[in-house]
Each structure stands twice: as C-alpha cells, then as structure tokens.
Protein backbone atom coordinates (compact mmCIF):
# COMPACT_ATOMS: atom_id res chain seq x y z
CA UNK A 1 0.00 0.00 0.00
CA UNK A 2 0.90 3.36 -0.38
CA UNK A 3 2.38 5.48 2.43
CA UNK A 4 2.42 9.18 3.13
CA UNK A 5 5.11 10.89 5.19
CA UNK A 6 4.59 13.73 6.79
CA UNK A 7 7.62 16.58 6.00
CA UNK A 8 8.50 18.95 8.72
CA UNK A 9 6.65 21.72 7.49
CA UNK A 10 3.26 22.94 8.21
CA UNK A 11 2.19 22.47 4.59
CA UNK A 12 4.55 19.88 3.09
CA UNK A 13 2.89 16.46 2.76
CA UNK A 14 4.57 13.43 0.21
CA UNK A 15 3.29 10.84 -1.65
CA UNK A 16 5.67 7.12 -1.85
CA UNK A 17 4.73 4.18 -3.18
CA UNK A 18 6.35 2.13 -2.98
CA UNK A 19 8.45 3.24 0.47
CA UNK A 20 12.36 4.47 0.18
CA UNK A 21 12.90 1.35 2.39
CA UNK A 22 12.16 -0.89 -0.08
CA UNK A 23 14.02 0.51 -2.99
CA UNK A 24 17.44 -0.87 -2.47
CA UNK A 25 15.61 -4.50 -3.04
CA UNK A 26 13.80 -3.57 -5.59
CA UNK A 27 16.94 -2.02 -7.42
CA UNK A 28 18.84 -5.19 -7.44
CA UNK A 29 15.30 -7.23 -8.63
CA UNK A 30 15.33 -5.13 -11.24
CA UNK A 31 19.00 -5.56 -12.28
CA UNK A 32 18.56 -9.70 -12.11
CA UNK A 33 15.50 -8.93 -14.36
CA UNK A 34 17.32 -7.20 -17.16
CA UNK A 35 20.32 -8.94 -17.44
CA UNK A 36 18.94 -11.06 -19.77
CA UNK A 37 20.83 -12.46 -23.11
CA UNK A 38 17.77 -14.60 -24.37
CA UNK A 39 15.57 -11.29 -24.76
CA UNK A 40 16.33 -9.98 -29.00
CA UNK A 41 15.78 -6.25 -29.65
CA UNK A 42 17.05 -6.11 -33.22
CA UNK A 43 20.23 -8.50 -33.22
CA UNK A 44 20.96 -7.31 -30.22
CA UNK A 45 19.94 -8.95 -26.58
CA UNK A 46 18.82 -6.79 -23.92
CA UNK A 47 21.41 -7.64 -22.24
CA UNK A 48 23.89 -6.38 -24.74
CA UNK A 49 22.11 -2.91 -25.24
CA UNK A 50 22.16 -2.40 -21.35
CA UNK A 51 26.05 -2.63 -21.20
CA UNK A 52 25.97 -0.55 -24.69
CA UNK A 53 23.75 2.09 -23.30
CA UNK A 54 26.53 2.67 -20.12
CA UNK A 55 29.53 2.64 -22.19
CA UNK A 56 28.23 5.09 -25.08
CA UNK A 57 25.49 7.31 -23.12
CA UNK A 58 25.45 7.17 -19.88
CA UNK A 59 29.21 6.16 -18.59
CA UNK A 60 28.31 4.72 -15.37
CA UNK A 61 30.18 1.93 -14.38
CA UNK A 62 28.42 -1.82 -14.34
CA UNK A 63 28.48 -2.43 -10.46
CA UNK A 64 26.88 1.21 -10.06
CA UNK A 65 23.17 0.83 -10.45
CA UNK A 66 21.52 4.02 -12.67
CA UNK A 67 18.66 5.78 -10.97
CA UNK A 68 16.28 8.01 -13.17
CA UNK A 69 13.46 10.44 -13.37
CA UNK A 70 12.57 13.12 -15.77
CA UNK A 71 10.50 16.25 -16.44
CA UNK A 72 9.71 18.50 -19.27
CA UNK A 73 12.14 21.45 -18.74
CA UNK A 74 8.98 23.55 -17.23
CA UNK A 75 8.71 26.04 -14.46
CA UNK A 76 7.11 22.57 -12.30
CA UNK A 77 5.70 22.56 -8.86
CA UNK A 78 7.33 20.99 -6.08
CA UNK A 79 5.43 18.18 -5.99
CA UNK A 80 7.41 17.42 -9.06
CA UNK A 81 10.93 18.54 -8.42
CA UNK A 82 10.90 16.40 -4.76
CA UNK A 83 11.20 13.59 -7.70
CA UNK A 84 14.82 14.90 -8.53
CA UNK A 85 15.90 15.09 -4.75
CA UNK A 86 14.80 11.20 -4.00
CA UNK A 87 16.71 10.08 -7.44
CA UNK A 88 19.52 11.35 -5.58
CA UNK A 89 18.86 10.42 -2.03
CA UNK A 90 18.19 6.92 -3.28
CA UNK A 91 21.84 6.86 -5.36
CA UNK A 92 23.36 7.78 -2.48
CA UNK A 93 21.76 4.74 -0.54
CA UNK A 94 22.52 2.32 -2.73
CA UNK A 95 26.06 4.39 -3.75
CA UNK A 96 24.48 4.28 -7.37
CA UNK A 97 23.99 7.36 -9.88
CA UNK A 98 21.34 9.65 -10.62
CA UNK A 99 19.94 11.16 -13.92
CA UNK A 100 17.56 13.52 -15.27
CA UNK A 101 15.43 13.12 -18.42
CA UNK A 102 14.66 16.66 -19.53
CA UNK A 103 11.81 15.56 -21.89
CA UNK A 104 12.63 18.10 -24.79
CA UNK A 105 10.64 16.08 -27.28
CA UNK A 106 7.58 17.20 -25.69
CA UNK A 107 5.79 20.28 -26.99
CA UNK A 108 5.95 23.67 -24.90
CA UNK A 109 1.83 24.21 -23.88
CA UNK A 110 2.16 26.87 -22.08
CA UNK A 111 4.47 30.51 -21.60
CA UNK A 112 2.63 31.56 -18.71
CA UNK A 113 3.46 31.60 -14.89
CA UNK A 114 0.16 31.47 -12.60
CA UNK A 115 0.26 33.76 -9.97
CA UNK A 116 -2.19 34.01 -7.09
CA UNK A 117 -3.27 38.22 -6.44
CA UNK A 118 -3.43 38.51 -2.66
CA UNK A 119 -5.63 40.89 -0.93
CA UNK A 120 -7.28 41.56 2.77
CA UNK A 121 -10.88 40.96 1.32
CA UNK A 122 -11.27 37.12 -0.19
CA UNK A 123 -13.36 38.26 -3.41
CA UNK A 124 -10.58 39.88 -4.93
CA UNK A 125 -8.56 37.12 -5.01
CA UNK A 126 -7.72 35.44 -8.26
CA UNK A 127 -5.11 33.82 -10.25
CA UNK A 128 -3.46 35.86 -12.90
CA UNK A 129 -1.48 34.48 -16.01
CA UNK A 130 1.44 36.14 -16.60
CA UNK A 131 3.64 35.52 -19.68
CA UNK A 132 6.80 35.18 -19.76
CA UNK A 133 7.21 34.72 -23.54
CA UNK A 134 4.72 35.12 -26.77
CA UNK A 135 2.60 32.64 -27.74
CA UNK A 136 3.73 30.50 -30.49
CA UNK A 137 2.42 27.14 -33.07
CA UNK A 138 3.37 23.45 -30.73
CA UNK A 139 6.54 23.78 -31.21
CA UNK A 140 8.80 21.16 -28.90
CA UNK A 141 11.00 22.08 -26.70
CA UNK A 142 14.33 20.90 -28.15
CA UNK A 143 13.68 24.03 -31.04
CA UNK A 144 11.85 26.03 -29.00
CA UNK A 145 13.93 29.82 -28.68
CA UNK A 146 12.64 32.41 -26.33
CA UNK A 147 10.31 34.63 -29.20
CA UNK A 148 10.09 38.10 -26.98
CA UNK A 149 13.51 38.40 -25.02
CA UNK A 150 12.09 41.73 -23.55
CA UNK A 151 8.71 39.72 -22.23
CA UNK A 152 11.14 36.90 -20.57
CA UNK A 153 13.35 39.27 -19.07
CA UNK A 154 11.31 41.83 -17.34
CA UNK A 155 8.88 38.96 -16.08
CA UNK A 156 10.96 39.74 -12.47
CA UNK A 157 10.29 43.74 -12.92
CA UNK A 158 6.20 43.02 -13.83
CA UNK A 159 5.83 40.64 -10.46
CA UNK A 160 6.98 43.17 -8.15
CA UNK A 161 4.33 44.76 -7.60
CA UNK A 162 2.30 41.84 -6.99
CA UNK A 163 4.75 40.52 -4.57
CA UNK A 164 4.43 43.94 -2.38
CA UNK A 165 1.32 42.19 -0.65
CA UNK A 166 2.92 38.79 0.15
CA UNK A 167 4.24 38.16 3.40
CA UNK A 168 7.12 36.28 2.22
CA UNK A 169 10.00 36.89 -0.61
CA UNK A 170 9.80 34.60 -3.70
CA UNK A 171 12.57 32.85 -5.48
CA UNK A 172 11.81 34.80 -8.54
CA UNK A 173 12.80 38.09 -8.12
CA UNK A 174 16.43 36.86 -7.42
CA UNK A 175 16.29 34.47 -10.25
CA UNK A 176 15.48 37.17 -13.07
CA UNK A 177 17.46 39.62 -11.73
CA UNK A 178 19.64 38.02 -14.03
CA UNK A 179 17.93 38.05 -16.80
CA UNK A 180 18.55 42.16 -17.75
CA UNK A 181 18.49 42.79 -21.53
CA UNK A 182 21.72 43.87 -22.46
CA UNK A 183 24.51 43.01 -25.18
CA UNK A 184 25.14 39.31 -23.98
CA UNK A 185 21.62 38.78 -25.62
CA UNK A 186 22.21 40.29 -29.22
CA UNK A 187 22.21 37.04 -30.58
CA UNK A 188 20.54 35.20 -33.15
CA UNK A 189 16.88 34.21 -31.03
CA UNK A 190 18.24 30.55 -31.76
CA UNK A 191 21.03 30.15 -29.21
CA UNK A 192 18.23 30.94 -26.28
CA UNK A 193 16.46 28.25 -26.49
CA UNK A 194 13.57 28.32 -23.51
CA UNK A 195 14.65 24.87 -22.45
CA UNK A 196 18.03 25.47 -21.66
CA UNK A 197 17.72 28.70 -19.47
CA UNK A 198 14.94 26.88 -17.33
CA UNK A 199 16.92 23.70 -16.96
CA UNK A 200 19.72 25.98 -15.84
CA UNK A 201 18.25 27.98 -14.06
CA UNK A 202 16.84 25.14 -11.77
CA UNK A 203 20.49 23.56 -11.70
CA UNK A 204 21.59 26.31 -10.39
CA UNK A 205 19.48 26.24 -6.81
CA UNK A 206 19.60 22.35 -7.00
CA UNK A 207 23.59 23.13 -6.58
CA UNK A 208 23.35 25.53 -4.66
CA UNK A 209 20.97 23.11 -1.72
CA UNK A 210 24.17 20.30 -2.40
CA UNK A 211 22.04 18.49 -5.65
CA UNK A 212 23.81 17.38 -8.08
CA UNK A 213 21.95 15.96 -10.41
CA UNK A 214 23.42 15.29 -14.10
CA UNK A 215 20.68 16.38 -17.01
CA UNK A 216 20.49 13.82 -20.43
CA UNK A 217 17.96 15.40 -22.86
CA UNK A 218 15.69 13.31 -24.76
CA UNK A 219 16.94 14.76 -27.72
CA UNK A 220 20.48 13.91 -26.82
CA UNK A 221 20.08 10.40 -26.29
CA UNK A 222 18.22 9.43 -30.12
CA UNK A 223 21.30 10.24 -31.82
CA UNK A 224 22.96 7.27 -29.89
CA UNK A 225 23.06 3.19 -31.04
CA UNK A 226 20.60 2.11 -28.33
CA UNK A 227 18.41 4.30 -29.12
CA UNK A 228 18.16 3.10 -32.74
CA UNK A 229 18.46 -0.31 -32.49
CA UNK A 230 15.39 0.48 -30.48
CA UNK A 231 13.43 2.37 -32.65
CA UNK A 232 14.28 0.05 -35.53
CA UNK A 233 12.87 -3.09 -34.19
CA UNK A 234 9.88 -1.56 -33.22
CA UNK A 235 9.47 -0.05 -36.55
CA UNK A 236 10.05 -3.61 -38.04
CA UNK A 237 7.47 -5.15 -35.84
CA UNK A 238 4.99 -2.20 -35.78
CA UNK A 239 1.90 -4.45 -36.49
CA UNK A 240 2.48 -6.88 -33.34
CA UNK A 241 3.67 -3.84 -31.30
CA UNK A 242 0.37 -2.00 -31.91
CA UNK A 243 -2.02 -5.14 -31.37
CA UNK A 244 -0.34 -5.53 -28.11
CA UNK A 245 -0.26 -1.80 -27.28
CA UNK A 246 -4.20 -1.38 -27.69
CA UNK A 247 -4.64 -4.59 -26.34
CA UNK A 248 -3.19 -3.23 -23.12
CA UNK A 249 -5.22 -0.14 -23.36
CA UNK A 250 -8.34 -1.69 -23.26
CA UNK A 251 -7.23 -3.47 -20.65
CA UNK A 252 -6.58 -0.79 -18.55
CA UNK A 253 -10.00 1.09 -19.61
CA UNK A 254 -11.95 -1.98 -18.81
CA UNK A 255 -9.81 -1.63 -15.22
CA UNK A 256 -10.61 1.44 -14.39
CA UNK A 257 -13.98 2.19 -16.33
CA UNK A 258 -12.58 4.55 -18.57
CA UNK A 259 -15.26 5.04 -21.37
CA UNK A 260 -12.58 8.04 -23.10
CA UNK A 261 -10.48 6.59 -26.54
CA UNK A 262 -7.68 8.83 -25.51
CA UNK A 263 -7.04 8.40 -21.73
CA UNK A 264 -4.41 7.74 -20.42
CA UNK A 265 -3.55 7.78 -24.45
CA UNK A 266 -5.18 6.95 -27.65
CA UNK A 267 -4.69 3.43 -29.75
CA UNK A 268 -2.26 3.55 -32.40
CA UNK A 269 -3.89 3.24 -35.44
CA UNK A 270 -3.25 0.92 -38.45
CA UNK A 271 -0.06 1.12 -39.54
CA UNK A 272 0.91 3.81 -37.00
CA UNK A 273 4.34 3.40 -34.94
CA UNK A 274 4.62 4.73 -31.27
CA UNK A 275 6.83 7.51 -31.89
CA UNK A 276 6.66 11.46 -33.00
CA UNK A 277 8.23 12.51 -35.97
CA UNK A 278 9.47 15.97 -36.00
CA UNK A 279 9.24 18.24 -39.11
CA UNK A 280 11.79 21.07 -40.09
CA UNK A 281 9.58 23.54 -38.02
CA UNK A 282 9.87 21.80 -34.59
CA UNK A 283 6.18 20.43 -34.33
CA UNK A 284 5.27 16.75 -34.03
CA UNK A 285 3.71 14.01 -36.76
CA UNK A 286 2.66 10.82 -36.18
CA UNK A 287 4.51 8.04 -37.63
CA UNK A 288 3.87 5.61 -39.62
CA UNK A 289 5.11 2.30 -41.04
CA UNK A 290 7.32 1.78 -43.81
CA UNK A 291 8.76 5.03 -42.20
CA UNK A 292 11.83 6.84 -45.07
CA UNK A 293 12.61 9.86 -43.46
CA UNK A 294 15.40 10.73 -41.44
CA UNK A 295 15.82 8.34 -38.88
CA UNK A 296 17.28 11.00 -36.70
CA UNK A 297 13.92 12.67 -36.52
CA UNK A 298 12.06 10.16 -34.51
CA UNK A 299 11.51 10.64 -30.79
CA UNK A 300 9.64 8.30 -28.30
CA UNK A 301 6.12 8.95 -26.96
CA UNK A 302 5.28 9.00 -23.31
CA UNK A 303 5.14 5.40 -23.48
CA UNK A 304 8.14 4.64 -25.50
CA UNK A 305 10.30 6.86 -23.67
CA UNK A 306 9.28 4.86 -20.44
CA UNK A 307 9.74 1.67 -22.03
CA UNK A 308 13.65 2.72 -23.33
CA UNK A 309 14.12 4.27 -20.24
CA UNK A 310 13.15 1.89 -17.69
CA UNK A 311 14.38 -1.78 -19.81
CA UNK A 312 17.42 -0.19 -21.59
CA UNK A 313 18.81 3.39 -20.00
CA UNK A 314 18.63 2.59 -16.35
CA UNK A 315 18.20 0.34 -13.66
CA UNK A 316 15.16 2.97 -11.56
CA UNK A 317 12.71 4.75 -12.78
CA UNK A 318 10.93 7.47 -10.05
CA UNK A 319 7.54 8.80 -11.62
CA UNK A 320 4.60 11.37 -10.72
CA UNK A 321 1.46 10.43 -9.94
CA UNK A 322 0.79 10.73 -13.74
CA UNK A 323 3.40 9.16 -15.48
CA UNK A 324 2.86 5.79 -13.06
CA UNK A 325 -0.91 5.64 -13.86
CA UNK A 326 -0.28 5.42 -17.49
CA UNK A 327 3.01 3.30 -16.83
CA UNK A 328 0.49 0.47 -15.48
CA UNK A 329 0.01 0.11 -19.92
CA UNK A 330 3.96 0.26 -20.06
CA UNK A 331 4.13 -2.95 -17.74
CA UNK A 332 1.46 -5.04 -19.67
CA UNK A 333 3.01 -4.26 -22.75
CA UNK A 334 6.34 -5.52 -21.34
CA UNK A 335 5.03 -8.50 -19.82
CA UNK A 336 3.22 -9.22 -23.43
CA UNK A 337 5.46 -8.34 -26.07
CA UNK A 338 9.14 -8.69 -24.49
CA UNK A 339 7.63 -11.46 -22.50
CA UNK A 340 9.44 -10.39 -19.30
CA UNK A 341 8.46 -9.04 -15.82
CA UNK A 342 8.53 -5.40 -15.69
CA UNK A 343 11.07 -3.94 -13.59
CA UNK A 344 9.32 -1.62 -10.37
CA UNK A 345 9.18 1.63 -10.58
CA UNK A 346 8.45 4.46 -7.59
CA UNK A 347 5.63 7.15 -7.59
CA UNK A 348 7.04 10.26 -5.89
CA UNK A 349 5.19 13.09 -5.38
CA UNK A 350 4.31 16.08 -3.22
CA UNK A 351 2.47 19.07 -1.85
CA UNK A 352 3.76 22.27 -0.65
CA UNK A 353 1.29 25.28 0.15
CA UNK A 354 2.89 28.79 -0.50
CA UNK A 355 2.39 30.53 3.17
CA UNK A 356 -0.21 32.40 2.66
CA UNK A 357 -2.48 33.33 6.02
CA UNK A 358 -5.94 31.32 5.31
CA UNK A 359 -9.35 33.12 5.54
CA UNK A 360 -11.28 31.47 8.59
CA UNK A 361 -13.54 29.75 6.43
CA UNK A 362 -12.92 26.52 4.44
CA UNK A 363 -14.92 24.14 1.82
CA UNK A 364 -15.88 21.79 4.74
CA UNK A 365 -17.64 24.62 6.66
CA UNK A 366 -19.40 25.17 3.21
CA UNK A 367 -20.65 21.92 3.51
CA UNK A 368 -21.33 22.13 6.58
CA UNK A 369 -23.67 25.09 6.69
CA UNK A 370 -25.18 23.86 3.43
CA UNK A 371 -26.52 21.20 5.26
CA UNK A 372 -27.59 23.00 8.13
CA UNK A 373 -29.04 25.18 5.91
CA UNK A 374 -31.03 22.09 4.62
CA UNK A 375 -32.12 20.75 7.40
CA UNK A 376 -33.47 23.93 8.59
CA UNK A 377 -35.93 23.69 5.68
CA UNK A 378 -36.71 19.95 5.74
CA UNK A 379 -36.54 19.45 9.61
CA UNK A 380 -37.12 22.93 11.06
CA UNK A 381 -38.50 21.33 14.78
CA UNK A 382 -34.64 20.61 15.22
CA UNK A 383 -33.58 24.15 15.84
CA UNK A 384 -36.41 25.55 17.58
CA UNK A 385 -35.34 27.14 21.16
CA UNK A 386 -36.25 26.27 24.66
CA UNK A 387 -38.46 29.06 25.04
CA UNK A 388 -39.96 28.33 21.50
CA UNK A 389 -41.44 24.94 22.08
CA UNK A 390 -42.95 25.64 25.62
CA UNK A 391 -45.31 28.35 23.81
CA UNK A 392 -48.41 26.59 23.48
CA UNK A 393 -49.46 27.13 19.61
CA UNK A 394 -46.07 25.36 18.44
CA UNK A 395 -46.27 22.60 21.37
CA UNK A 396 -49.33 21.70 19.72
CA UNK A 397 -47.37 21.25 16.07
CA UNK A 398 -44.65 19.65 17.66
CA UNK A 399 -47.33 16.89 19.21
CA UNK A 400 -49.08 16.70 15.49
CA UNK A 401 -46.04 16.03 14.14
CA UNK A 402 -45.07 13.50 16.24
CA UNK A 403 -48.31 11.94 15.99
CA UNK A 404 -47.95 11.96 12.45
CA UNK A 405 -44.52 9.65 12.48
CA UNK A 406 -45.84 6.87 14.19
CA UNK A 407 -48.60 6.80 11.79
CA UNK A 408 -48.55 4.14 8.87
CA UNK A 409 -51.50 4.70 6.28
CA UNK A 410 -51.79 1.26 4.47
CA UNK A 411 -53.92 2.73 1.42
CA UNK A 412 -52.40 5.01 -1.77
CA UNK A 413 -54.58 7.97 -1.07
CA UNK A 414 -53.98 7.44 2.65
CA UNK A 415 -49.91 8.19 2.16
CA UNK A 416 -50.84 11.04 -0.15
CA UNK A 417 -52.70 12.41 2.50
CA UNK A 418 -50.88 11.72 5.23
CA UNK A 419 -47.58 12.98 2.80
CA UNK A 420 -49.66 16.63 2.75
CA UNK A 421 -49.84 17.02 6.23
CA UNK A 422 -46.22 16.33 7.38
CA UNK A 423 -45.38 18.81 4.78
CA UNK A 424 -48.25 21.15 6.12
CA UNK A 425 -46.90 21.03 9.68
CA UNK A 426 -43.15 21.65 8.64
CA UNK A 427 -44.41 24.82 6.69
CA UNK A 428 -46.42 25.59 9.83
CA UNK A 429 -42.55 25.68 11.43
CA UNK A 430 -40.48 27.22 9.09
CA UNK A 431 -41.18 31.26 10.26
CA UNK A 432 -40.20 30.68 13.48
CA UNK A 433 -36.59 29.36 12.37
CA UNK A 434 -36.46 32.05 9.40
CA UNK A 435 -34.19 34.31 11.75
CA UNK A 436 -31.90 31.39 11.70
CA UNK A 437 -32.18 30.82 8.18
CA UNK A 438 -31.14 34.58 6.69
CA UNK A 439 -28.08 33.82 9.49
CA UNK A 440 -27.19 30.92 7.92
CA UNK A 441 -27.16 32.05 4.44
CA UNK A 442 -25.73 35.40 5.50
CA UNK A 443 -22.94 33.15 6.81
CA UNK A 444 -23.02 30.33 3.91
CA UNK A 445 -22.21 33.14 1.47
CA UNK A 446 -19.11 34.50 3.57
CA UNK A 447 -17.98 31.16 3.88
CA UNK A 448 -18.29 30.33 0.05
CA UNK A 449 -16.02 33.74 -0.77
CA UNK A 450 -13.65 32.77 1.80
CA UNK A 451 -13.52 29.08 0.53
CA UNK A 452 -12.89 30.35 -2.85
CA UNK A 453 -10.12 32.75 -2.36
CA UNK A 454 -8.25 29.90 -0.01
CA UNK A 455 -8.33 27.41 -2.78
CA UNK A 456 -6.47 29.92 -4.83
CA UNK A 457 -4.32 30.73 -1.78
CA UNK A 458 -3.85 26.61 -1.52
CA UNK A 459 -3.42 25.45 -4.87
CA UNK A 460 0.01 22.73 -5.12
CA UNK A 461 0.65 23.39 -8.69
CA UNK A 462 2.44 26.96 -8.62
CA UNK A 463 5.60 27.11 -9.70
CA UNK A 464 9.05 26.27 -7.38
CA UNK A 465 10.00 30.14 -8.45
CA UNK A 466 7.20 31.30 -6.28
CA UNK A 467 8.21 29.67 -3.38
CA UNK A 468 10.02 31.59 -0.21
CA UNK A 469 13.91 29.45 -0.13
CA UNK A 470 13.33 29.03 3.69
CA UNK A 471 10.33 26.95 2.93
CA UNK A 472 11.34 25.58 -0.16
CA UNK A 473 14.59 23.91 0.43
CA UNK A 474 13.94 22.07 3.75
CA UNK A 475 10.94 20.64 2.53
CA UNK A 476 13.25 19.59 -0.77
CA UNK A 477 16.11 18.68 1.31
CA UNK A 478 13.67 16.37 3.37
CA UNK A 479 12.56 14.37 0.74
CA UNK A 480 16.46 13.69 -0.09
CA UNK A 481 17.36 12.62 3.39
CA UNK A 482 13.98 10.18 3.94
CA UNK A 483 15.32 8.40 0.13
CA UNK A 484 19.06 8.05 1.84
CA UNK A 485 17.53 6.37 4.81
CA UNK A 486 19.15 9.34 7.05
C-alpha cells in the first residue's frame, strides 16, 4: 500500500509508493530482471544494449546501479521537483547514480506563470497568467527559442508589484534579476532556447541546496546506437507492437472504467508506430510504417520513452502520480510483447502550500452550513429554542407532528394524504426558524467567498520560483534525506 510521510513543514505532505525502504531491493530485482541475453531487440539482446547504453550514453560503471526520473524542462511545482531530490537520495543509498530526463521532445503548452493576487478581502482574489514569452504554433522544446527576449526578461520587474502584498519573498525576483536585456543577448533568437535557461536555471538552486543531479535530454540520447536499435525493431514489428499496445489499453479502460479513446492515451492506429516525428519547423507528426525519413527525426512517446528508459537506459525509474498511472500500460506491454516481468518503478510526489495566512472559512464549513441550511428547511422542529417549544401554539405542532410519524396509512390515497400534512406542519414551522435561516445564508455566502479565495491561496501546482527558499529547500532537502535512509 501506499504510504504518506509527513515533511516537517506545516504544509509539506509526500506521496511514496512504494516506500524508500524498499528501494534498495527492488533495485537489485530489477537488475537480475534485465540482465537477460535470451531477450532480441534487433540483433541485439537486452542484455547487450544495457552494457551498450553505459559505455556510449550514460558512462556509469556496471556495479553502479543508474537511478532516473525526468520532467519536461517547465517552471514545475514541487510536488514534481521532490522527484529529482529522492533520485539522488536513493543513489546515495545504494552508492548508485542519478539522472535527469529533460523531456525536450515534448511540446511547450504553455508561456505563462500562474500567480495568485493577494488581498485583505477574499473576493478579490484570483489567479493571474502572466507571460513570460509570446505565444507561439506546438513547437517542442528541443527548437523552442525564447520569441520576446524583452517579455522573458522583465517577467521579475512586472511581479513586483504583486509581490508587495505577500508576506514572504519569492525565489523569482532573485532568479530574473539576471535576466537584464543587455549586449550578452544580441544574438541570433536561436542560441536561447527556452529549455536550456529553465533547466539551468533550476540547476543552479539544486547546486546551490548540495544536488547534483546530471541532465540527459531526450533529444540527446536518439542520436545514440541504443536508441536506434530500439526504434528500428519496433518499426520492423509495428503491427504486433500495436495489437499488443491497444490490447493493453483496453485493458486498462476496462480496469478502471474509462469510457474516453484517448485516456491515459489513444490506440495507435493501423499502420501507426509509437513515436513522434518531427518536421523542419519543430512540431510533431505521427509516424507511420514503412517510415523513409530521417531516422534522426524520430523521438519516443510517453510510453516509449518509459519503455527505453526503464528496460534499456537505467536500472530505476521514479515517476509522478501521472506518469505511473499510465506506466500500469507500459508494464502489460512488457510482460506481453518482451515477455518479461517489468522492472518496479516508484511514484514520488508532493504538496507544498505557499504561506499564505488562510481566511477562517474553508470548503468543509461550506458543507457544513449547506446542510444546516437544509435541514433547517426539511426538519425545522430541530432548531427551535427552549423558550420556543414551551409556547403553546407550536407545542401543539410539535405533538401533530409527532403523531404523524408513528402513523402508517396502508392505502395510496392514505400516504398522499398523510404525505400533505407532514409537509403542512413543517411549513407551519419554518417562520419561526427564518431568523436562523437569513443567518445561515448570511454566513453560507461568507464562507463560500472565503472558501474560494483559499483554494487559490492553496493550490500545489504553482511554480518552485514562487516559493520563499526558507520553505522551499527544507521541505526539498527532506525528501532527499527520507530516500538516503538518514
């Protein structure tokens, strides 16, 4: 089962499964697994690419097991970037190495940071997108450039105001303070590619909090011999691949009563491999079999990246919540079509509040009052006073209305009737809780406000640049120290 530790802080919660204490086993499992010579990927064994894949990509010696995770090179959450700091703690625990995936072959969605407006009265608060770069066609990551230099770089100087009403400093006004537009950026657009500066940019505070985590884009590792033995066989064999692949799918619909054609991902279609082809421009094709273009323009899906990553690249893979739903598929499809049992894999994940003071009211007392509010219509005898039920006119309700529960009227028109005159005495009732009624609603529709503005206040999903480094960093640091076993 799952298990949930607690961090330090008031807001920090994580999300294991399964816990850092088993991961050393599991690590070694997953070693005897893959060292296989009777499992063919091209004319290679798996066996054979593994040892290929350390000498040519990723240099780690043989008795060093290879931990990884991966990202696209966003502005994440926390909850995603505590993935990075267990990679590590767990290396160090089992005196392996660590690696980052930054998923460049996925296609930028968004150039906008959300950022919650604060204010004293809860109906003013919102979340406001601010962009950090123009709006531009899917384009992926790996070709991605920054469009609007003077839109990134003065993203620090347009927050400042904002930040005047937080109680705390952000990361971010340090972190663009470097970005100034001056004659180090009068260069072609194409040498700032958007992928690089955030990557490095979040290098830089994972050094500077003792991380050292080693990045391998996506796009890096297809130009390399594993990686196209890889893609060829699959290409070869894209008919049995895709019967399998949908076959898994369906599966995991069925599973989970999923009635959707493209959650977690749609079927390949006839004929159609499970990788992107990228045009001249950047953006992403589908591909399909007999592929003849440039073989160096073929990246992995979601699912094949997994697959190459977790059977062929490394020995560990640490997921999101996300990426180990759909990575339930990845494990069928290994058990069916490579006819071996899937290596384990951890979900890592997490939830850090910015420290914002909370408005008094939250969605539970919503709730609550809702249904107080409900049962002061339906059941108004419940909140009469003392004083109320000793005057004599509604003493005399209270004792028709109980007379009318113990009755049971056998016949149709019977119930009808005896229906009409519970509802007859409970509208007899309802004026003398009305007071209590406008209360509640006066109250309810505080509450609701309030409610609101804290789930804006509460939301896990802003980005780490938001984030005050004295909350930040323990809570990061944590998660490293719980994967070393320290």
């Amino acid at each position: 089962m799952p298990r949930r530790y607690r961090a330090p802080q008031k807001n920090g919660e994580l999300f294991i499964d399964p816990p850092f204490d088993a991961v050393p086993g599991l690590i070694e499992e997953n070693r005897r697994k893959l060292d296989r010579d009777d499992v063919r990927i091209g004319d290679n064994s798996l066996q054979g690419l593994r040892y290929e894949s350390r000498m040519t990509v990723t240099g780690v010696p043989l008795n060093k097991p290879i931990i990884l995770t991966g990202h696209q090179p966003e502005l994440f959450h926390p909850g995603v970037w505590v993935k990075n700091f267990a990679a590590v703690g767990i290396s160090d625990r089992v005196n392996g190495r660590a690696a980052f995936l930054t998923v460049d072959n996925d296609a930028v969605h968004s150039t906008v940071l959300p950022v919650p407006l604060v204010n004293r009265y809860p109906n003013q608060i919102r979340i406001q997108q601010i962009p950090f770069d123009r709006t531009e066609p899917d384009v992926t990551y790996e070709f991605r450039p920054i469009y609007d230099l003077d839109q990134f770089c003065t993203l620090g100087d347009r927050l400042l105001p904002l930040f005047e009403h937080w109680r705390f400093r952000p990361l971010l006004p340090s972190i663009w303070k470097h970005f100034k537009r001056d004659a180090t950026w009068e260069k072609p657009k194409q040498e700032f590619l958007l992928a690089d500066i955030l990557t490095q940019t979040r290098q830089n505070f994972e050094e500077e909090i003792g991380l050292f985590l080693p990045p391998s884009s996506i796009s890096d590792l297809t130009h390399n011999y594993p990686w196209s033995v890889f893609v060829n066989h699959l290409l070869a064999d894209a008919d049995r691949f895709a019967a399998i692949h949908n076959a898994a799918l369906a599966d995991y619909r069925k599973r989970n009563k999923l009635r959707s054609r493209t959650h977690p991902f749609p079927d390949l279609a006839p004929n159609e491999a499970p990788f992107w082809v990228l045009d001249e421009d950047g953006k992403r094709k589908r591909c399909f079999v007999p592929y003849t273009g440039d073989p160096k323009a073929i990246r992995p899906r979601a699912l094949t990246l997994t697959l190459f990553a977790r059977l062929i690249l490394g020995d560990f893979f640490i997921h999101g919540i996300g990426g180990g739903k759909y990575d339930e598929v990845t494990d069928q499809i290994i058990r069916d079509y490579f006819g071996i049992d899937p290596p384990a894999y951890q979900v890592v994940s997490g939830t850090l509040h910015l420290p914002f003071p909370l408005f008094p009211h939250s969605g539970r007392d919503v709730k609550q009052l809702e249904r107080t509010l409900r049962d002061l219509h339906w059941n108004p005898h419940r909140h009469l006073t003392f004083e109320q039920k000793a005057r004599p006119d509604i003493a005399a309700m209270l004792k028709k209305q109980e007379a009318l529960v113990r009755m049971r009227p056998i016949s149709r028109g019977d119930r009808r009737q005896h229906f009409r005159d519970q509802r007859a005495v409970l509208h007899d009732l309802q004026p003398f809780v009305a007071d209590r009624v406008g209360e509640i609603e006066r109250e309810l529709a505080v509450a609701r406000t309030e409610a609101a503005a804290n789930a804006v206040l509460t939301r896990r999903d802003y980005s780490w640049v938001l984030y005050p480094k004295d909350v930040l960093f323990p809570f990061l640091k944590r998660v490293q120290s719980l994967a070393a076993g320290v």
